[in-house]
Protein backbone atom coordinates (compact mmCIF):
# COMPACT_ATOMS: atom_id res chain seq x y z
CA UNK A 1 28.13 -36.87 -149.85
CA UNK A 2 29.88 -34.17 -148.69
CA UNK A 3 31.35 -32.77 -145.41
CA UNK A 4 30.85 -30.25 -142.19
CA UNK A 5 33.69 -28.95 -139.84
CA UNK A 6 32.61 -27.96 -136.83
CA UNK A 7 34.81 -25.50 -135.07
CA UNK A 8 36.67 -21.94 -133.34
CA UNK A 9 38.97 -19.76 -135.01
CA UNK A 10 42.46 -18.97 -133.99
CA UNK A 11 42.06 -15.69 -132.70
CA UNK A 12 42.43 -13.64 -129.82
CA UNK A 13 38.63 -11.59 -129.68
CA UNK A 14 35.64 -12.94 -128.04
CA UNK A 15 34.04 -13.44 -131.29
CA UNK A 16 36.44 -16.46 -131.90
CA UNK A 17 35.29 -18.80 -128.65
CA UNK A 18 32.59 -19.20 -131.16
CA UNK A 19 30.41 -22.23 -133.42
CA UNK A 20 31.68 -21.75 -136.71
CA UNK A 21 31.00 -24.04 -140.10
CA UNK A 22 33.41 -24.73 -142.78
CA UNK A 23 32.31 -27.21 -145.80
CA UNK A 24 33.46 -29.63 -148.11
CA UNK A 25 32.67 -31.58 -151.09
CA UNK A 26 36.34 -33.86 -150.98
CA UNK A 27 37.18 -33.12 -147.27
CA UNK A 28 40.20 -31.39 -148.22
CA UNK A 29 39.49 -27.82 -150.07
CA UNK A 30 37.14 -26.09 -147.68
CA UNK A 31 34.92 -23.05 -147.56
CA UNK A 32 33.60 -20.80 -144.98
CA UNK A 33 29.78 -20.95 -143.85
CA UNK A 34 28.32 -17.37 -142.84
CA UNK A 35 30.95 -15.01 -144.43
CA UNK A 36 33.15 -16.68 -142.03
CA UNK A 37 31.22 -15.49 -139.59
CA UNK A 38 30.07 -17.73 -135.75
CA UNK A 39 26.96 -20.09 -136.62
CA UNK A 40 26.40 -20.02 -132.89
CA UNK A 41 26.94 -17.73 -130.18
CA UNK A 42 27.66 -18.89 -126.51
CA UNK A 43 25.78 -16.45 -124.17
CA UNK A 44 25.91 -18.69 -120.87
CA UNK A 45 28.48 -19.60 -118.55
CA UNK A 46 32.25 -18.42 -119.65
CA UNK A 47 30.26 -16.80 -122.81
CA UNK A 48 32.92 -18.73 -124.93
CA UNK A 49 33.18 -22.37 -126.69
CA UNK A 50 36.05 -24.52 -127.79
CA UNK A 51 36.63 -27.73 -128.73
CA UNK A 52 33.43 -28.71 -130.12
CA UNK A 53 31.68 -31.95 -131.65
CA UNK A 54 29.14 -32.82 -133.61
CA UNK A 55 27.42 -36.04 -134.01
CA UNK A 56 23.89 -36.78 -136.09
CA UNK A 57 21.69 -38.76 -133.70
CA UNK A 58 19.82 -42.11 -134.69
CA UNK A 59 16.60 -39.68 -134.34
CA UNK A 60 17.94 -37.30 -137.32
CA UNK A 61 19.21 -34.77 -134.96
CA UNK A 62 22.65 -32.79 -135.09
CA UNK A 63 24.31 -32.68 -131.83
CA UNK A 64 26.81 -29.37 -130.67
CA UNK A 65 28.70 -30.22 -127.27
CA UNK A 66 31.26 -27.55 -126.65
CA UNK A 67 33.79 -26.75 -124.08
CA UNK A 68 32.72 -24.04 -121.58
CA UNK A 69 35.38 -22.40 -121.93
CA UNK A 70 36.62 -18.28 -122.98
CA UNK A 71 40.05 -17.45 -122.50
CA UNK A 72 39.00 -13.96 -123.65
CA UNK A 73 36.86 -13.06 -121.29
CA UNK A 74 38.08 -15.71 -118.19
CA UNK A 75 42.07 -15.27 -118.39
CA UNK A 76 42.53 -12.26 -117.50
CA UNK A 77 39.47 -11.75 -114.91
CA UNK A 78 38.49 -14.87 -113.56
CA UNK A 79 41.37 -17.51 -114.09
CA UNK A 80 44.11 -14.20 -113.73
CA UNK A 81 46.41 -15.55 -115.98
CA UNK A 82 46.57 -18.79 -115.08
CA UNK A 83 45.44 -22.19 -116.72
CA UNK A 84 46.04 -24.13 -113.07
CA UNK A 85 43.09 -22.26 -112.46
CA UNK A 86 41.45 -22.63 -115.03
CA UNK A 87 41.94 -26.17 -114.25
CA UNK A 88 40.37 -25.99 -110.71
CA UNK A 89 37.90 -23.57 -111.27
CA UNK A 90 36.99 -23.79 -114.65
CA UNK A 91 33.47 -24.83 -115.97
CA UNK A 92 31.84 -28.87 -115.08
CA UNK A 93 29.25 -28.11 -117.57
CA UNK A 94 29.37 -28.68 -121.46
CA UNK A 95 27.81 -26.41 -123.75
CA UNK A 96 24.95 -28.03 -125.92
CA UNK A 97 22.82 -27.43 -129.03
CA UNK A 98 20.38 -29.29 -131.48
CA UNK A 99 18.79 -29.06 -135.14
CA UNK A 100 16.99 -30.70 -137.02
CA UNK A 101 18.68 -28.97 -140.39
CA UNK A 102 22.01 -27.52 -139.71
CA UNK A 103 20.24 -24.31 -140.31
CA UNK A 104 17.94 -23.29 -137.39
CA UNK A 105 19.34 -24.78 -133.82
CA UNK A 106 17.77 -25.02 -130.39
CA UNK A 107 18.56 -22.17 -127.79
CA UNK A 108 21.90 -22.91 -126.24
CA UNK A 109 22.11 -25.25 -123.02
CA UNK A 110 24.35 -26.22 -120.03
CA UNK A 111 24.43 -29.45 -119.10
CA UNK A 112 26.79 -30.23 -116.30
CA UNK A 113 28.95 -33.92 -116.90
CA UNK A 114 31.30 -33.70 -114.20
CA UNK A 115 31.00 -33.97 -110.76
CA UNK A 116 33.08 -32.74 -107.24
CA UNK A 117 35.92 -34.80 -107.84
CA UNK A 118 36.82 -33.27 -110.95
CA UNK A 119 37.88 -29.82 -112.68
CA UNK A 120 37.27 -28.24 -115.68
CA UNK A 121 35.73 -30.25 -118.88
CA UNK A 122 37.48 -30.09 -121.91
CA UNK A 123 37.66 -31.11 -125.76
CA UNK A 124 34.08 -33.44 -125.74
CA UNK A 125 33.37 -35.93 -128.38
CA UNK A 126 30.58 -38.54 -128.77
CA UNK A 127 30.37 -41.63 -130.25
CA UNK A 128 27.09 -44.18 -130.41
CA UNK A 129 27.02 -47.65 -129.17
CA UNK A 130 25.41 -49.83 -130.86
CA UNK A 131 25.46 -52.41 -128.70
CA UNK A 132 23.38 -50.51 -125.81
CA UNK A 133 21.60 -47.82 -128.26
CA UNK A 134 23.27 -45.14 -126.47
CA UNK A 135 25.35 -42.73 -127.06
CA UNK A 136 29.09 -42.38 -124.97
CA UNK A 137 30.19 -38.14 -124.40
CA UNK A 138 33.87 -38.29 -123.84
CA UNK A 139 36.07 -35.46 -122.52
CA UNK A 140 39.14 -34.02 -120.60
CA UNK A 141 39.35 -33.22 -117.01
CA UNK A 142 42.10 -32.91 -114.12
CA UNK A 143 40.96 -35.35 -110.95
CA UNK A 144 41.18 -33.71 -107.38
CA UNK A 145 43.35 -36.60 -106.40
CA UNK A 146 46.16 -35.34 -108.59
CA UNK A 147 45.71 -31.65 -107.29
CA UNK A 148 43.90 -31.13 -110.47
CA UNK A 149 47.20 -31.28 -112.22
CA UNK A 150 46.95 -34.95 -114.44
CA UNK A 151 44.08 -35.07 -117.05
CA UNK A 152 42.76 -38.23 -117.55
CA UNK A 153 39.38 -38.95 -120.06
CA UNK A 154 36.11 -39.51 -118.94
CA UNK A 155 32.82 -40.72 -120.24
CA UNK A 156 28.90 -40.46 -119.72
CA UNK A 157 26.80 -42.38 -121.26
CA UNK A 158 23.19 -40.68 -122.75
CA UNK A 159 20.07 -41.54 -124.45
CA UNK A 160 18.48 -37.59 -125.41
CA UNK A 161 21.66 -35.42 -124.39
CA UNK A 162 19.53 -34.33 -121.88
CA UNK A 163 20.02 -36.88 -118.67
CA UNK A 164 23.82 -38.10 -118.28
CA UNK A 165 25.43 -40.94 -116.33
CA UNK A 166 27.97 -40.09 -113.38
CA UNK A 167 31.47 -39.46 -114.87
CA UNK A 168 33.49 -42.79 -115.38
CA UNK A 169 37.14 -42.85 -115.80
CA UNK A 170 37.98 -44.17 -119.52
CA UNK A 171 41.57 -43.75 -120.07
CA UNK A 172 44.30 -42.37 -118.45
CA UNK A 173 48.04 -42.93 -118.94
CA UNK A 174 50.36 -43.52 -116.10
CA UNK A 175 53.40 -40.80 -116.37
CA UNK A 176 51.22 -37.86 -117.91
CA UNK A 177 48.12 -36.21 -118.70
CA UNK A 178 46.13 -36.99 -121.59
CA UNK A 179 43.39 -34.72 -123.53
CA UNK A 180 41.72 -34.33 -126.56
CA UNK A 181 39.97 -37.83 -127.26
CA UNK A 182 38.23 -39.34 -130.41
CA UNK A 183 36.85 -42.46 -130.73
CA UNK A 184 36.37 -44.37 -133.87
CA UNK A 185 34.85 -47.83 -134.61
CA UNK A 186 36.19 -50.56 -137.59
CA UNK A 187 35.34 -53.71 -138.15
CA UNK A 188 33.77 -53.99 -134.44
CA UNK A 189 36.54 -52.76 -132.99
CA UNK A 190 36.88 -48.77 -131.67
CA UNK A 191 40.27 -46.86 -131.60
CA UNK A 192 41.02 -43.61 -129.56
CA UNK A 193 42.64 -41.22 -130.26
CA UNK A 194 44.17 -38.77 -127.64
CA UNK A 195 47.13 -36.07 -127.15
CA UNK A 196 49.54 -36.78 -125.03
CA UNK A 197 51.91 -34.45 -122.63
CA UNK A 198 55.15 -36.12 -122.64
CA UNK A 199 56.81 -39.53 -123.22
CA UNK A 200 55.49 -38.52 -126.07
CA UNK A 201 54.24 -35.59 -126.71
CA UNK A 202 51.72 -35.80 -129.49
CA UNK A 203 48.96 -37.74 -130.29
CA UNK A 204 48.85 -41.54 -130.01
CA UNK A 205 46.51 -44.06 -130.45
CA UNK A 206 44.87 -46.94 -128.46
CA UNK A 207 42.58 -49.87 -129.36
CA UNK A 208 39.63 -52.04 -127.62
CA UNK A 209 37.08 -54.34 -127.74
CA UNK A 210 34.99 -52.11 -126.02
CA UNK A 211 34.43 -48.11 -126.08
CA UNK A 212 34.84 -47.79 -122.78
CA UNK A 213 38.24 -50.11 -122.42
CA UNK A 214 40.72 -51.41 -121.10
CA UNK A 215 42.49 -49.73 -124.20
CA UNK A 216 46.00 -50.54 -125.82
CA UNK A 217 48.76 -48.73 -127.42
CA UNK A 218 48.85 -49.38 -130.90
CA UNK A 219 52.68 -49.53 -131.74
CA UNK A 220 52.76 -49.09 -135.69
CA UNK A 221 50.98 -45.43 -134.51
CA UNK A 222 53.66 -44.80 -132.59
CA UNK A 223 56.23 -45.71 -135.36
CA UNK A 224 54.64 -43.63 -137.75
CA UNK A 225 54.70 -40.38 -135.61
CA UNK A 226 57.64 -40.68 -134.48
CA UNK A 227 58.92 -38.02 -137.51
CA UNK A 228 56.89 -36.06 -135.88
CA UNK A 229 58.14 -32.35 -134.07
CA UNK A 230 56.80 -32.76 -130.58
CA UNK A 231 54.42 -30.68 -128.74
CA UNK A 232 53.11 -29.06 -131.97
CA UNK A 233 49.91 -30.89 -132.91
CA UNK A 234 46.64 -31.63 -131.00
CA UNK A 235 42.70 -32.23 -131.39
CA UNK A 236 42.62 -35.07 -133.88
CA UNK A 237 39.18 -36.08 -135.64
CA UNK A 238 39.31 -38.57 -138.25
CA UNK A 239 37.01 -39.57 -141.04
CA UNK A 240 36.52 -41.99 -143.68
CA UNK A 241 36.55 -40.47 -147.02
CA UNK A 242 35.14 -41.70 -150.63
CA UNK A 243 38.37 -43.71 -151.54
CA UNK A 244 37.63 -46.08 -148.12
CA UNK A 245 41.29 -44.89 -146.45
CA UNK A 246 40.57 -43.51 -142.89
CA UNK A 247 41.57 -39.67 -143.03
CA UNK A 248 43.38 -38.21 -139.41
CA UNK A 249 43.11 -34.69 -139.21
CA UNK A 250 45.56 -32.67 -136.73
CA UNK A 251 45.47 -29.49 -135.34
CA UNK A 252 48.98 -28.31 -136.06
CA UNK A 253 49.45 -25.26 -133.19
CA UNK A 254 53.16 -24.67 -133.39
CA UNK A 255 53.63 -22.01 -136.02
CA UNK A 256 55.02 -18.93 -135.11
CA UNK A 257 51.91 -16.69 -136.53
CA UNK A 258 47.98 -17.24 -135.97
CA UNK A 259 47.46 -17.81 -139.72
CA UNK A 260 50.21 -20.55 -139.47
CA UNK A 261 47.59 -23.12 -137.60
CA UNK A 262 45.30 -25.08 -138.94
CA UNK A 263 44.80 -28.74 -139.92
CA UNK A 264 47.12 -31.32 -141.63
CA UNK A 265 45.91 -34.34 -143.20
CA UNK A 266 47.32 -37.99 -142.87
CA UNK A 267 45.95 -40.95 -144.30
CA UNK A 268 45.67 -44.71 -143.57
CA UNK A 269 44.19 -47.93 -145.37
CA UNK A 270 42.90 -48.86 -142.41
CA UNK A 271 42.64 -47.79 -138.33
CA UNK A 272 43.58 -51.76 -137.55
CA UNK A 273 46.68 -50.71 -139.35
CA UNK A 274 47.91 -48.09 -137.42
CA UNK A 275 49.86 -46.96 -140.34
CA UNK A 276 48.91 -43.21 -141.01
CA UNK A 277 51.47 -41.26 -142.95
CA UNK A 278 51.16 -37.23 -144.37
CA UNK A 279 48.77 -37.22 -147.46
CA UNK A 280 49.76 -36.10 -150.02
CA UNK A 281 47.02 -33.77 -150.97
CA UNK A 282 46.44 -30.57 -150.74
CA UNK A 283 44.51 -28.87 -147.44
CA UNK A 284 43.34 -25.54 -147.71
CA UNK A 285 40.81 -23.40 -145.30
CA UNK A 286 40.03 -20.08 -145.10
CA UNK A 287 41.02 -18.28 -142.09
CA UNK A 288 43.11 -19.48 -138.99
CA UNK A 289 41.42 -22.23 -137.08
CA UNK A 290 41.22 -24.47 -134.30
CA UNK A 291 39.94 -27.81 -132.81
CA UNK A 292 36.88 -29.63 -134.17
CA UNK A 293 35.07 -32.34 -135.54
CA UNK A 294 34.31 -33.23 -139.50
CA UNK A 295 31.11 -34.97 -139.87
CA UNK A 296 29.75 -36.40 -143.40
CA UNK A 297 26.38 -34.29 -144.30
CA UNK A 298 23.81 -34.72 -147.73
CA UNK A 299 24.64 -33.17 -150.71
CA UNK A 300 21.27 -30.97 -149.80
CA UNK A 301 22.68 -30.09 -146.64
CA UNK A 302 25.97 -28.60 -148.13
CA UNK A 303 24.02 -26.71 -150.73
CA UNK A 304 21.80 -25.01 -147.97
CA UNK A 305 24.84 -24.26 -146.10
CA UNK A 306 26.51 -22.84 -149.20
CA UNK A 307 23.42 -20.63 -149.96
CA UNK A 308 23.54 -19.42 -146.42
CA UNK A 309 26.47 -17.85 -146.85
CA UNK A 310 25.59 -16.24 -150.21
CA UNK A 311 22.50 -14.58 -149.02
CA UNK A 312 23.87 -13.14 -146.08
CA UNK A 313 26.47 -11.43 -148.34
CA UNK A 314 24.03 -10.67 -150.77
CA UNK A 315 22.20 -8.85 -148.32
C-alpha cells in the first residue's frame, strides 16, 4: 500500500491552476510525479483547476473533480480583482477526468452541478454510499438568497459522474460561511470536515448518521483546535494510515512566503474521538503546494508513477 496526493501548487503562473501528483510509501515523506511537472492540463472553461479530489470508483476507475477555477487568468480580466465576483460570476460547472491506470486519463470534461440559485462551485469531494450504491459530490457555493455572500455545502448524488442530481443543501452554519468539506465514514458513522469563517475560524468537525445530515458539532474537535492560530489553515483531507490512527491533513496558508505553505499532519485514534493532536512526525514535500485529496493506491501503481517521472527526465 502506498499513497497519491492529488493537487495545485502554490504559485502565481497559469501553470500552477494545474493536476499535479505527489506520492508516498508512509504518507508522510513525499515525492513529485512528472519532474514536478501538471499531470493534467485544464483547457476548458477558466483554463485553471483547484481544489481537486480523487476517488477510485466501485468499477476500478479513478475519479478527478476540480474546481473551475484560474485566478491567473480570471482575476485580473474577468473577476477584475475581485473574489465577490468571482463569487457571482464564477464557474457552476466542475472540472472532471477518468483512468483506468493513473497513467493515461480521459479528455477533460465540464459537468455543470449547480444550478440558478447558486454561484461559483468550489473545493469538491466525493464520497460513496453504500447504502444506495451511489456516490455523493460535495462542494462550496454562495446561495443568491444571501447576495452570494454566505457559503454553505452542497451535494449531488451520481451513479457514472456523468448524470447528477439537482443541488441539495448539506450543511451550512448559522453566523458564517463554510467551505472546503470532507467526508469520512467509521464504524457506520460519517464525519465532515469543513473550514469555517469566523466563530471560529478554522476547521471544525461535524458528525451523522447519515452523509447527507442533520450533522453535529463534535466538541472534543473543537477543544483540540483551539491552540490553533486562526484563519491560517484550510482544505483538510484525512486518511487512515498503516498504524489504524486516522491521519488529518491541513493546508497551512498563513506563512509569510509561498514556500512556507503546505500541509501539516495531525493524528487521532479514532474520528468518534474527535481527539486529533499535531503528529509528531516528520512531513516533507517538494515544492509549495495547495489543497487536495490523498487517496491509498497499489504498490504497482506507485512504482508506475515513480517510473513516470524517471523517464521523462531521462529523456
Amino acid at each position: 500500500m502506498a499513497y497519491l496526493f492529488v493537487h495545485f501548487k502554490e504559485k502565481n503562473t497559469p501553470d500552477g491552476e494545474q493536476v499535479y501528483f505527489g506520492i508516498s510509501r508512509d504518507g508522510f515523506i513525499w515525492q513529485a510525479v512528472n519532474n514536478s511537472q501538471p499531470m493534467l492540463w485544464s483547457y476548458f472553461g477558466d483554463k485553471g483547476v483547484r481544489d481537486m479530489t480523487i476517488t477510485r470508483t466501485t468499477a476500478g476507475k479513478y475519479v478527478i473533480l476540480a474546481t473551475d477555477l484560474s485566478l491567473s487568468y480570471g482575476m485580473k480580466g474577468r473577476y477584475q480583482g475581485s473574489w465577490q465576483r468571482i463569487k457571482e460570476l464564477g464557474s457552476q460547472q466542475l472540472v472532471k477526468w477518468e483512468s483506468r491506470d493513473l497513467m493515461i486519463w480521459s479528455m477533460q470534461e465540464m459537468k455543470t452541478v449547480a444550478d440558478g440559485d447558486l454561484g461559483c462551485v468550489w473545493a469538491p469531494d466525493i464520497i460513496y454510499d453504500r447504502k444506495r450504491k451511489d456516490y455523493v459530490v460535495h462542494w462550496s457555493a454562495p446561495s443568491a438568497a444571501s447576495w452570494y455572500m454566505k457559503m454553505g455545502i452542497y451535494y449531488n448524488r451520481t451513479k457514472d459522474f456523468k448524470r447528477f442530481s439537482k443541488p441539495q443543501l448539506l450543511y451550512e452554519k448559522t453566523d458564517t460561511s463554510v467551505i472546503d468539506s470532507a467526508i469520512y465514514e467509521e464504524d457506520g458513522k460519517y464525519y465532515l470536515f469543513v473550514k469555517s469563517d469566523s466563530n471560529p475560524e478554522t476547521i471544525i468537525l461535524l458528525t451523522a448518521a447519515e452523509i447527507t445530515g442533520p450533522y453535529e458539532r463534535v466538541q472534543a474537535f473543537d477543544e483540540c483546535m483551539a491552540h490553533l492560530e486562526q484563519g491560517q489553515y484550510e482544505a483538510p483531507t484525512v486518511i487512515k494510515l498503516k498504524d489504524g490512527r486516522w491521519y488529518l491533513f491541513l493546508d497551512y496558508y498563513g506563512a509569510k512566503t509561498a514556500e512556507g505553505h503546505g500541509y501539516v499532519p495531525f493524528v487521532a485514534d479514532s474520528l468518534a474521538s474527535g481527539r486529533f493532536e499535531p503528529c509528531k512526525e516528520a512531513f516533507s514535500f517538494p515544492y509549495g503546494f495547495k489543497h487536495g485529496t490523498i487517496i491509498e493506491i497499489a504498490e504497482e501503481e506507485y512504482e508506475r508513477l515513480a517510473a513516470y517521472g524517471a523517464e521523462v527526465s531521462a529523456s
